[in-house]
C-alpha atoms as a PDB file:
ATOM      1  CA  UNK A   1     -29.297  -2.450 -22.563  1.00  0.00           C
ATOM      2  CA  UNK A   2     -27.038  -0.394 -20.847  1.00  0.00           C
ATOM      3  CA  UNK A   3     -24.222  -3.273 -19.825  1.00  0.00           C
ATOM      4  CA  UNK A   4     -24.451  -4.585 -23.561  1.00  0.00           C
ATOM      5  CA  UNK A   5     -23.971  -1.214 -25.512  1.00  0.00           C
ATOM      6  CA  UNK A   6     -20.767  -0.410 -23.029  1.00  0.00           C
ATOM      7  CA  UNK A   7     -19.434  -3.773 -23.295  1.00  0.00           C
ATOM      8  CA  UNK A   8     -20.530  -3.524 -27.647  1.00  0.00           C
ATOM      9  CA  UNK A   9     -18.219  -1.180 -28.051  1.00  0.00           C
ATOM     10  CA  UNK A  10     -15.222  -1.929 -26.031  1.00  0.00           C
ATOM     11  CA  UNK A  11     -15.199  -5.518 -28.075  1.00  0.00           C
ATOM     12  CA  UNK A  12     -15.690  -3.410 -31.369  1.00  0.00           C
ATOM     13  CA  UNK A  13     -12.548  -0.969 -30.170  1.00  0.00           C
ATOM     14  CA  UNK A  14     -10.693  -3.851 -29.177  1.00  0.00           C
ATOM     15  CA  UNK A  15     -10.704  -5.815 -32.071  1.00  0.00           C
ATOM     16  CA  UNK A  16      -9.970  -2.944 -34.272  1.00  0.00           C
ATOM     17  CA  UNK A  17      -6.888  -2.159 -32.317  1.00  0.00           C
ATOM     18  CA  UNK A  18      -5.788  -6.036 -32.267  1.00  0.00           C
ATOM     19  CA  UNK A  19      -6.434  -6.107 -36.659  1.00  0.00           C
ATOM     20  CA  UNK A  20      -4.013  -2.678 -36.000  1.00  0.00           C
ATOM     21  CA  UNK A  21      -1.633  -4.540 -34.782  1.00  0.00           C
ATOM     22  CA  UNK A  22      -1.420  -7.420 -36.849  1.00  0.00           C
ATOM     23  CA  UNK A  23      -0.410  -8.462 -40.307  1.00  0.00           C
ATOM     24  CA  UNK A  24      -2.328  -6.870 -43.091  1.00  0.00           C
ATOM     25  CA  UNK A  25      -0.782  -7.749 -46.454  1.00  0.00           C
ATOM     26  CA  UNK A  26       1.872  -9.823 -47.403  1.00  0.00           C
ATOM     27  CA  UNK A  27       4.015  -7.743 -50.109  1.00  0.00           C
ATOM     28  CA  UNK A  28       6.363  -8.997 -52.755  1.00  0.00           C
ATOM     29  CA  UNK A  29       8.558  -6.802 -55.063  1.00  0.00           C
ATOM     30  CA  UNK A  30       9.896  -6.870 -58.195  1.00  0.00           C
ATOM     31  CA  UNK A  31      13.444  -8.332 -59.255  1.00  0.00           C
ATOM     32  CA  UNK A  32      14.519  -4.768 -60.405  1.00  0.00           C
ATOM     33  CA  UNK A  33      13.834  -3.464 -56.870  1.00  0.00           C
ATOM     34  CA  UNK A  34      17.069  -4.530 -55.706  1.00  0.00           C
ATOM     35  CA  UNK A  35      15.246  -5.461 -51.859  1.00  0.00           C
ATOM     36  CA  UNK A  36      17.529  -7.582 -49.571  1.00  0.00           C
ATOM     37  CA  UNK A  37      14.408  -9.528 -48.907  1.00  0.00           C
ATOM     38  CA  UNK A  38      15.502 -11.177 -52.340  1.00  0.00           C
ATOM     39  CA  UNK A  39      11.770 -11.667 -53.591  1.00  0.00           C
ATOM     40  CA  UNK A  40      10.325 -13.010 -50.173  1.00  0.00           C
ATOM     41  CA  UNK A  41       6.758 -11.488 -49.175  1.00  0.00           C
ATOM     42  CA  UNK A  42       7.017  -9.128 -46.909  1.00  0.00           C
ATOM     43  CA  UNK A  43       4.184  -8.610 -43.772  1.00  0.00           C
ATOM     44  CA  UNK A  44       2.980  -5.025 -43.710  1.00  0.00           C
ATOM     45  CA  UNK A  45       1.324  -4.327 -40.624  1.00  0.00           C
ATOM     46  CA  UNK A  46      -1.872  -2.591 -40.036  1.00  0.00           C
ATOM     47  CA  UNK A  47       0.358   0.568 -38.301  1.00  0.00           C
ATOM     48  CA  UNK A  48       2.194   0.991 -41.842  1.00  0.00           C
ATOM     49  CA  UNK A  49      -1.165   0.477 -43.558  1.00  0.00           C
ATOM     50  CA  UNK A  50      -3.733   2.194 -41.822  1.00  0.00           C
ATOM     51  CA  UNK A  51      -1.879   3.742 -39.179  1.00  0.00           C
ATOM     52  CA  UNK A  52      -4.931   6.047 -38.134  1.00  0.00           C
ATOM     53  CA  UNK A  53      -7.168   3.217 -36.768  1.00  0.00           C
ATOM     54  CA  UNK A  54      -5.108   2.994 -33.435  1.00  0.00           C
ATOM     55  CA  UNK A  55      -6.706   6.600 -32.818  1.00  0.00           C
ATOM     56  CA  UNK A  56      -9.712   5.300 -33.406  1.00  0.00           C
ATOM     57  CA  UNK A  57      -9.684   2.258 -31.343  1.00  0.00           C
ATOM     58  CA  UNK A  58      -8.406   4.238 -28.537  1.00  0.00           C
ATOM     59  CA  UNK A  59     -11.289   6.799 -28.582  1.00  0.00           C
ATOM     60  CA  UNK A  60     -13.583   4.385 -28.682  1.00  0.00           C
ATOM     61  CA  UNK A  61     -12.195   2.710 -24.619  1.00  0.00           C
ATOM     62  CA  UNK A  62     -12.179   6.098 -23.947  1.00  0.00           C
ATOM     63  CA  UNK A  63     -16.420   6.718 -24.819  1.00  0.00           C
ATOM     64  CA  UNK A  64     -17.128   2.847 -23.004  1.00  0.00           C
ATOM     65  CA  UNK A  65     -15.552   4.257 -19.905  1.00  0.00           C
ATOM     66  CA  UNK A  66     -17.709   7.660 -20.709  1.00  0.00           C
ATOM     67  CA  UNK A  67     -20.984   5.541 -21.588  1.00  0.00           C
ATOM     68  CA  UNK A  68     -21.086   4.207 -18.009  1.00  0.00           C
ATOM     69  CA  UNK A  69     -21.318   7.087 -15.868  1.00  0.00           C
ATOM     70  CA  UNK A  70     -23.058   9.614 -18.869  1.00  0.00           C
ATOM     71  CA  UNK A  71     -26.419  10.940 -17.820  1.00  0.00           C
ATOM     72  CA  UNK A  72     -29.737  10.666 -20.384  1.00  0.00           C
ATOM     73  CA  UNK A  73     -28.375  13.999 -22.745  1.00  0.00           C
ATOM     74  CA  UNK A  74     -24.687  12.985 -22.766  1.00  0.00           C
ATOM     75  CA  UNK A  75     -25.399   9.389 -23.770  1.00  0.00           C
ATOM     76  CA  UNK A  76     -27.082  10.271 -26.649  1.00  0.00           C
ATOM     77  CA  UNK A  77     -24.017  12.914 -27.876  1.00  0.00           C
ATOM     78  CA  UNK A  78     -21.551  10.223 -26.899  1.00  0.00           C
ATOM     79  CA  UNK A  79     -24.092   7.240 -28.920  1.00  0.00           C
ATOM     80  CA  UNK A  80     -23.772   9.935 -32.225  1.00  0.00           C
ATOM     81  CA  UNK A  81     -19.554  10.002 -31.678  1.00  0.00           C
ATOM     82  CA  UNK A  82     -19.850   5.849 -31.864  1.00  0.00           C
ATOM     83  CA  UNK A  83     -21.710   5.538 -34.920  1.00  0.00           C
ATOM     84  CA  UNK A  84     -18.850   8.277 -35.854  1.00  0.00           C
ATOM     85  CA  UNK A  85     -16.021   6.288 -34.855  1.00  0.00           C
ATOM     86  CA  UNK A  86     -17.423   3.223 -35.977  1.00  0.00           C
ATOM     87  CA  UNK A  87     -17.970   4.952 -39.910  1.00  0.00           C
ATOM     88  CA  UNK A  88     -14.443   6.442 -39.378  1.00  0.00           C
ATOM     89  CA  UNK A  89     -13.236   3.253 -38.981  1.00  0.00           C
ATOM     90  CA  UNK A  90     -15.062   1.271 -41.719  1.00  0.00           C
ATOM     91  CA  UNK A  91     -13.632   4.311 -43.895  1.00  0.00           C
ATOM     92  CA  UNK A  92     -10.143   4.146 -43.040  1.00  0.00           C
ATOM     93  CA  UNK A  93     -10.215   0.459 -43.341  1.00  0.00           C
ATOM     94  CA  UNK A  94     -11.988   0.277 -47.221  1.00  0.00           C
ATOM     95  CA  UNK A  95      -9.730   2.810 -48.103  1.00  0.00           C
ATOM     96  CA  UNK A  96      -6.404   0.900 -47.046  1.00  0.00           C
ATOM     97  CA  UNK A  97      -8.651  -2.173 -48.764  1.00  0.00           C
ATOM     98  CA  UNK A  98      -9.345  -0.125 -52.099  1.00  0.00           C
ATOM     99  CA  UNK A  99      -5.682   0.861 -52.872  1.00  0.00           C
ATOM    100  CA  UNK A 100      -3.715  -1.843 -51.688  1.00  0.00           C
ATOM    101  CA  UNK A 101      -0.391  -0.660 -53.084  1.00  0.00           C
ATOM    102  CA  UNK A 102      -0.426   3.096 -52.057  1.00  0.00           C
ATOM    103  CA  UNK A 103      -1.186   1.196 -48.382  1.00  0.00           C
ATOM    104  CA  UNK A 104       1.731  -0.410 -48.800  1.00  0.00           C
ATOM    105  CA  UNK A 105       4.067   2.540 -49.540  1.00  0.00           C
ATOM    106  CA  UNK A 106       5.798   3.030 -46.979  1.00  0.00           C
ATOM    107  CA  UNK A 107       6.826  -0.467 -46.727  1.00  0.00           C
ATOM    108  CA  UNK A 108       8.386  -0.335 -49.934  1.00  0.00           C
ATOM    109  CA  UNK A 109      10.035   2.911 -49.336  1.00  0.00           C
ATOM    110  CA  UNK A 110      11.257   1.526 -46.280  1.00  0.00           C
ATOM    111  CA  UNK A 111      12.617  -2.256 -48.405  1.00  0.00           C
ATOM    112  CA  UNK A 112      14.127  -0.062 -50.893  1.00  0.00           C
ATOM    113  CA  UNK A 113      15.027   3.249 -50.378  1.00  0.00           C
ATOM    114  CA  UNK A 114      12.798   4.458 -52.792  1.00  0.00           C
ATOM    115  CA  UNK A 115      10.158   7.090 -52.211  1.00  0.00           C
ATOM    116  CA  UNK A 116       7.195   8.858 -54.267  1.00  0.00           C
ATOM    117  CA  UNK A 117       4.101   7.356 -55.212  1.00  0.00           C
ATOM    118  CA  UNK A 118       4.839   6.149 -58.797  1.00  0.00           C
ATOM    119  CA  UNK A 119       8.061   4.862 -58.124  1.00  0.00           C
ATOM    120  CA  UNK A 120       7.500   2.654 -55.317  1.00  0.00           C
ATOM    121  CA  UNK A 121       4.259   1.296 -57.126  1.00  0.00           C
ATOM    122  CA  UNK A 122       6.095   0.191 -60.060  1.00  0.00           C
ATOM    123  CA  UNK A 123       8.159  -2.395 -57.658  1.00  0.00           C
ATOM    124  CA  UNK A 124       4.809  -3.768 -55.854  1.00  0.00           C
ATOM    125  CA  UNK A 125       4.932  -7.078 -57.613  1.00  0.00           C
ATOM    126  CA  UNK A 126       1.633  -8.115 -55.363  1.00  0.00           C
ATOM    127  CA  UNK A 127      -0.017  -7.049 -51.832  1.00  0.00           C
ATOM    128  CA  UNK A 128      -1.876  -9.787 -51.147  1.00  0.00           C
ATOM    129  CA  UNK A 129      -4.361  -8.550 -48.020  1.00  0.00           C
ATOM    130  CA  UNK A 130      -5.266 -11.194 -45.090  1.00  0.00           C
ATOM    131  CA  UNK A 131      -8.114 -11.504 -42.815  1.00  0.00           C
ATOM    132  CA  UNK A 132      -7.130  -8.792 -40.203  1.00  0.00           C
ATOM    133  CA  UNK A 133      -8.762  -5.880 -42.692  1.00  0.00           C
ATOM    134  CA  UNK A 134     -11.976  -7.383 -42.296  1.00  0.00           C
ATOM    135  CA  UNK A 135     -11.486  -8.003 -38.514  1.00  0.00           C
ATOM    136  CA  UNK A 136     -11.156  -4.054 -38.510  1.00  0.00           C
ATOM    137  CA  UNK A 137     -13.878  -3.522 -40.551  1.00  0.00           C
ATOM    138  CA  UNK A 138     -16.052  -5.628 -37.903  1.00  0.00           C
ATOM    139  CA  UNK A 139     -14.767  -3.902 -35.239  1.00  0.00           C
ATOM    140  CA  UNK A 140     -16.061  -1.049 -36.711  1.00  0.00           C
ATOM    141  CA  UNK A 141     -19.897  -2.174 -37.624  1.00  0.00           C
ATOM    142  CA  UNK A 142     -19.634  -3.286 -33.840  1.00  0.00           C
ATOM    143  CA  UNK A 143     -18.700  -0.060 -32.671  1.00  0.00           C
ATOM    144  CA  UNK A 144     -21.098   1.851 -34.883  1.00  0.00           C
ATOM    145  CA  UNK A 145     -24.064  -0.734 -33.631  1.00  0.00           C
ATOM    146  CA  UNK A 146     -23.378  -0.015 -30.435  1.00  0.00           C
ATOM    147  CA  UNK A 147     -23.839   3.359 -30.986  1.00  0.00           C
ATOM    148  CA  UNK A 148     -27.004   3.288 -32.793  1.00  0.00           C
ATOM    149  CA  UNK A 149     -28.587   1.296 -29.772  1.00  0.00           C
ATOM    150  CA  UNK A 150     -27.423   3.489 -27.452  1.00  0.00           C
ATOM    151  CA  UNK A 151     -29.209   6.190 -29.423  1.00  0.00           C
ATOM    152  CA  UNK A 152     -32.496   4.070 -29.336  1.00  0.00           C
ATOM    153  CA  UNK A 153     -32.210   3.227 -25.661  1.00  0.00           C
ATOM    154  CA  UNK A 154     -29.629   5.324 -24.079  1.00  0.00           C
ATOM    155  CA  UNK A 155     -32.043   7.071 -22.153  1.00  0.00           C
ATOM    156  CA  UNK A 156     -34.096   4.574 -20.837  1.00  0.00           C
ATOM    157  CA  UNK A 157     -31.089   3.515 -19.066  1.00  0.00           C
ATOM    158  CA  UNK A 158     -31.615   3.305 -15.613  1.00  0.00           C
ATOM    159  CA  UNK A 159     -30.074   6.149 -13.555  1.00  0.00           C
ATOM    160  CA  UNK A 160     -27.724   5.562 -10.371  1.00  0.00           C
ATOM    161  CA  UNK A 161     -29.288   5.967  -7.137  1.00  0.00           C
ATOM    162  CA  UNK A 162     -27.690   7.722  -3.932  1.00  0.00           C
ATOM    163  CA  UNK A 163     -26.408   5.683  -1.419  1.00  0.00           C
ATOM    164  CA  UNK A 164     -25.211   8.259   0.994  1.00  0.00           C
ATOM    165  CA  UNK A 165     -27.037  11.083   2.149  1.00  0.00           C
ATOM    166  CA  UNK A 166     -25.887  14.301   3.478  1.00  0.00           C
ATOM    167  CA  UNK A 167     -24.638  14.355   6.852  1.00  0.00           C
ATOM    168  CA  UNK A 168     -24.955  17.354   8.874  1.00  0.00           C
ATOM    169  CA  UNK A 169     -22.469  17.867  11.340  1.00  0.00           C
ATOM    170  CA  UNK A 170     -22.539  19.403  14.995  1.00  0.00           C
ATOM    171  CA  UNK A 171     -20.455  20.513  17.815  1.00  0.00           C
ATOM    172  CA  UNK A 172     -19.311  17.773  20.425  1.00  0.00           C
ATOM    173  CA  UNK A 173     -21.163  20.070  22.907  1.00  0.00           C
ATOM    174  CA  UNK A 174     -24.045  20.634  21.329  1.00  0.00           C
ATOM    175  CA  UNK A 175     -24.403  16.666  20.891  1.00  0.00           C
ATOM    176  CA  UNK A 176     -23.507  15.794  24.529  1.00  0.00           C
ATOM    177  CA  UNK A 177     -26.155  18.373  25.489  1.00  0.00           C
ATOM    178  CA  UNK A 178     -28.752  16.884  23.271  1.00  0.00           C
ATOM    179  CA  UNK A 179     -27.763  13.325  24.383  1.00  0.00           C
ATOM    180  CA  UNK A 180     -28.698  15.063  28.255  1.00  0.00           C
ATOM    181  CA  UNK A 181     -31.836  16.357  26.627  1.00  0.00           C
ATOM    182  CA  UNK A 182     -31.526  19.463  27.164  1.00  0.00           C
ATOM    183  CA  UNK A 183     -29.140  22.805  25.750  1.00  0.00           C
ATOM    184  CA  UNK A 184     -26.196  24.029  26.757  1.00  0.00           C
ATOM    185  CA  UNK A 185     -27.788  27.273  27.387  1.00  0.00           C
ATOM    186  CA  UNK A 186     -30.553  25.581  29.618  1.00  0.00           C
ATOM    187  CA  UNK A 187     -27.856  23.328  31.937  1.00  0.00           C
ATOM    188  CA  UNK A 188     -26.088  26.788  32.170  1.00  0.00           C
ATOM    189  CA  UNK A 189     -28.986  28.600  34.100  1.00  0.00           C
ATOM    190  CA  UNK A 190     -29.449  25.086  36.722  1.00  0.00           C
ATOM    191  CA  UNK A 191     -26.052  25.123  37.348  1.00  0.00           C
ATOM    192  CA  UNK A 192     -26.286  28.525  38.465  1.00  0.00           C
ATOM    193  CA  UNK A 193     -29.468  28.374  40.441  1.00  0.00           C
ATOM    194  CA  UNK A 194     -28.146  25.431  42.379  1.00  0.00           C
ATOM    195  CA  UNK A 195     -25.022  27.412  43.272  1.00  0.00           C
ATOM    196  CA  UNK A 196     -27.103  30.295  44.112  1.00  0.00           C
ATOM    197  CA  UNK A 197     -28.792  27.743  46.566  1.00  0.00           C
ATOM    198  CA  UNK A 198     -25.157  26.943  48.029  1.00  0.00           C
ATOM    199  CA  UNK A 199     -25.311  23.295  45.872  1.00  0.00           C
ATOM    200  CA  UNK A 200     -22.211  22.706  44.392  1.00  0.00           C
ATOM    201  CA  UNK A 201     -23.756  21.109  40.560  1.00  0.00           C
ATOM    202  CA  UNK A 202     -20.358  19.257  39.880  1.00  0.00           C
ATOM    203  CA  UNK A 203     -20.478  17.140  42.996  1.00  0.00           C
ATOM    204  CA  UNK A 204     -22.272  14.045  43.842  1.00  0.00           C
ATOM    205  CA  UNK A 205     -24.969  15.697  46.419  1.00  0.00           C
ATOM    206  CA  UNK A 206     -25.799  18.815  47.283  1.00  0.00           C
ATOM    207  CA  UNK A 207     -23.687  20.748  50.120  1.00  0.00           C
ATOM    208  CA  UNK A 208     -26.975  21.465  52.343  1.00  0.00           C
ATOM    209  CA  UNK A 209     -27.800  18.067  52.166  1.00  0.00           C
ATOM    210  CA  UNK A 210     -28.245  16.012  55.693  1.00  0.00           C
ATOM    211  CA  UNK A 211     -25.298  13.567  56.506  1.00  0.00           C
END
């Protein structure tokens, strides 16, 4: 379940920082408000209305690319910060959903030039919210699934195995003497009995030998 969970929550993070991105109510003021949008709705994106969830979504790549190479204890803190980040989410999300027109604030601020809470709800005609709210809110069950199946199997996951060993490393002359089969030390004492016998041991025969 390991390849799932990871891939879980990068679809859940992903999608909530697409819904981020997009359109998430279509606002229309009053006549009074004086707007030069001249009663034409007006997209508020989910950055003006929830601007938090790009946090979110980014945290949650970040804990995907964490998941992967986390051993048994560490999978099951980071499988508690999903379920966290995915109720964060749903939160920030119903919130925006719940109160439409204090979502929409700044947007109106921003049309009008008019700031403060009361005043800028008294020229939200309607906020009319589209389907990229609930896409977040999705991406946020997904995220906080993922995490709760990461804390049911996270450490079953199988472990990564060592493909290199640890190689030791000798001198050149210690290796060329072992590849002669004998020590350095060892080649050292024939060398000097044959010169004690008048052989010369770098030549190709001896010096007493018969021509």
């Amino acid at each position: 379940m390991k390849l799932p969970s990871i891939v879980a929550v990068i679809a859940g993070a992903g999608l909530v920082l697409l819904s981020w991105s997009q359109a998430w109510f279509e606002l229309v003021l009053t006549a009074d408000s004086a707007a030069p949008s001249g009663g034409a709705a007006i997209e508020v994106s989910g950055q003006v209305a929830s601007p938090a969830l790009a946090a979110l979504a980014l945290a949650g790549l970040a804990l995907a690319g964490a998941l992967a190479i986390a051993g048994p204890a560490i999978r099951i803190v980071l499988g508690i910060l999903a379920v966290v980040l995915g109720g964060a989410v749903l939160l920030a999300a119903g919130i925006t959903l719940g109160d439409p027109v204090a979502a929409v604030s700044p947007a109106v601020a921003a049309a009008t030039g008019v700031t403060g809470d009361d005043p800028t709800a008294a020229l939200v005609q309607s906020a009319t919210a589209t389907l990229w709210p609930l896409a977040a809110i999705a991406g946020g069950v997904l995220v906080a699934a993922s995490g709760v199946l990461v804390l049911a199997t996270g450490t079953a996951w199988p472990v990564s195995t060592r493909r290199y060993r640890a190689v030791r490393f000798a001198a050149a002359d210690a290796a060329a003497d072992a590849a002669a089969g004998g020590s350095g030390s060892d080649r050292a004492i024939d060398d000097w009995d044959e010169l004690s016998r008048g052989d010369d041991p770098t030549g190709d025969e001896p010096r007493g030998a018969s021509r």
